[in-house]
Protein backbone atom coordinates (compact mmCIF):
# COMPACT_ATOMS: atom_id res chain seq x y z
CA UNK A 1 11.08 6.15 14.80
CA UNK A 2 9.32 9.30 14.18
CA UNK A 3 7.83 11.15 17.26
CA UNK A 4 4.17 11.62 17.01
CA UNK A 5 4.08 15.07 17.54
CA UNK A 6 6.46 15.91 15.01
CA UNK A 7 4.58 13.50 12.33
CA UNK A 8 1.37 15.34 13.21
CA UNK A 9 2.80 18.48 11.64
CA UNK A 10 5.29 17.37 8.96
CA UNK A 11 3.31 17.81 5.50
CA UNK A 12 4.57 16.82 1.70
CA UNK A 13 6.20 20.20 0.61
CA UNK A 14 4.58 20.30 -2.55
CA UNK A 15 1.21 19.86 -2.18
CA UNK A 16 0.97 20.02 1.76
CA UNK A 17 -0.84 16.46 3.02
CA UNK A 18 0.09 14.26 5.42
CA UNK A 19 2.51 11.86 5.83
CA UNK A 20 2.67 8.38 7.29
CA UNK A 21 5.64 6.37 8.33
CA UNK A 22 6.23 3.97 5.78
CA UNK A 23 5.59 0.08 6.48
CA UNK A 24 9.06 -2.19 6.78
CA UNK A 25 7.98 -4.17 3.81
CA UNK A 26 8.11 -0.95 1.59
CA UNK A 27 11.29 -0.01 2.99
CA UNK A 28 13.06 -2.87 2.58
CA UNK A 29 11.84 -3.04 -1.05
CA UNK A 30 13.77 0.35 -1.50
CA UNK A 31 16.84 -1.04 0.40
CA UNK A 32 17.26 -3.47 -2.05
CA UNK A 33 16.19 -1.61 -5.02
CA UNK A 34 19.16 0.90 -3.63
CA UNK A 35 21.39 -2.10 -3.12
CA UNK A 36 21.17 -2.93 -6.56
CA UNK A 37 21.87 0.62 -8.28
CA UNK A 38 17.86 0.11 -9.70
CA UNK A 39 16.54 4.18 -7.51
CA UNK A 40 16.59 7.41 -8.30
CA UNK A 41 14.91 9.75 -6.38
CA UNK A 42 11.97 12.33 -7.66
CA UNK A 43 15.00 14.74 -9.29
CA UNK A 44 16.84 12.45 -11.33
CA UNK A 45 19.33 11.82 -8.77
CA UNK A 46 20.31 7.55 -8.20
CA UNK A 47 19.86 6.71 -4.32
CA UNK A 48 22.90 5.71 -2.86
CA UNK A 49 22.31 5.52 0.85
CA UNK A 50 20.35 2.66 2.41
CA UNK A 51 16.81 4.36 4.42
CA UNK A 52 16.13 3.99 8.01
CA UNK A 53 12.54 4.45 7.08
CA UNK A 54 10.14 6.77 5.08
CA UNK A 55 7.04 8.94 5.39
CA UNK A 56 4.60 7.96 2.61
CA UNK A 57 2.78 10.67 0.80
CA UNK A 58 -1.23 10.92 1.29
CA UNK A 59 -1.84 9.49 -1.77
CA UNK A 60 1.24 7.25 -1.72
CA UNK A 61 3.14 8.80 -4.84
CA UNK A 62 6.29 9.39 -2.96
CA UNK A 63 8.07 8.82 0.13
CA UNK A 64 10.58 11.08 2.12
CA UNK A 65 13.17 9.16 2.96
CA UNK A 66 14.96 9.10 6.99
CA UNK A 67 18.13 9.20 7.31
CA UNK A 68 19.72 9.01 11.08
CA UNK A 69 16.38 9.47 12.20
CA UNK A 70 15.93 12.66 10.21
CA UNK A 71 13.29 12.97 7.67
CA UNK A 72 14.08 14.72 4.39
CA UNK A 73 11.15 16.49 3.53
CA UNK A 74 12.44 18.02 -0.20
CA UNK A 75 10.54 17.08 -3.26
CA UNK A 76 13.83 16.71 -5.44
CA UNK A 77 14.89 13.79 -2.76
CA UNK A 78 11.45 12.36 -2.88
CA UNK A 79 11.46 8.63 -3.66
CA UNK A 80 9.00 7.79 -6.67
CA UNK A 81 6.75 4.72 -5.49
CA UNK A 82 4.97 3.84 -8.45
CA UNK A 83 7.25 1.15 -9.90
CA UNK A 84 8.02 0.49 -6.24
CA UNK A 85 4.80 -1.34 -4.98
């Protein structure tokens, strides 16, 4: 889990709004989308590594994955959620 203080200042890189931790039923829709070879993330790149959770862009476009509680907050490793949801 994300600690508050640090989610009140993380921002998406590219076009700087907030975040919000992802719900469980999004993130297990990735897990098995991963699973099954069927992600890449925003550069092209397929996703090989199960999540731990997400932050979901503002306007829900993309989500930065976590990974051992560490969010990755670069656009190239951005997770694409339009086909997602």
């Amino acid at each position: 889990m994300i600690d508050r203080e640090l989610l009140d200042i993380l921002a998406c890189p590219e076009n700087k709004s907030p975040v919000r931790p992802a719900g469980r039923e999004l993130i297990d829709k990735v897990n098995d989308l991963i699973e099954n070879g069927e992600l890449c993330n925003r550069g092209g790149t397929p996703v090989e590594k199960p999540v731990d959770g997400g932050l979901v862009r503002e306007d829900g476009a993309y989500m930065y994955p976590i990974e051992d509680n560490i969010p990755i907050m670069l656009m190239e490793e951005a997770i694409p959620l339009a086909k997602i949801r």
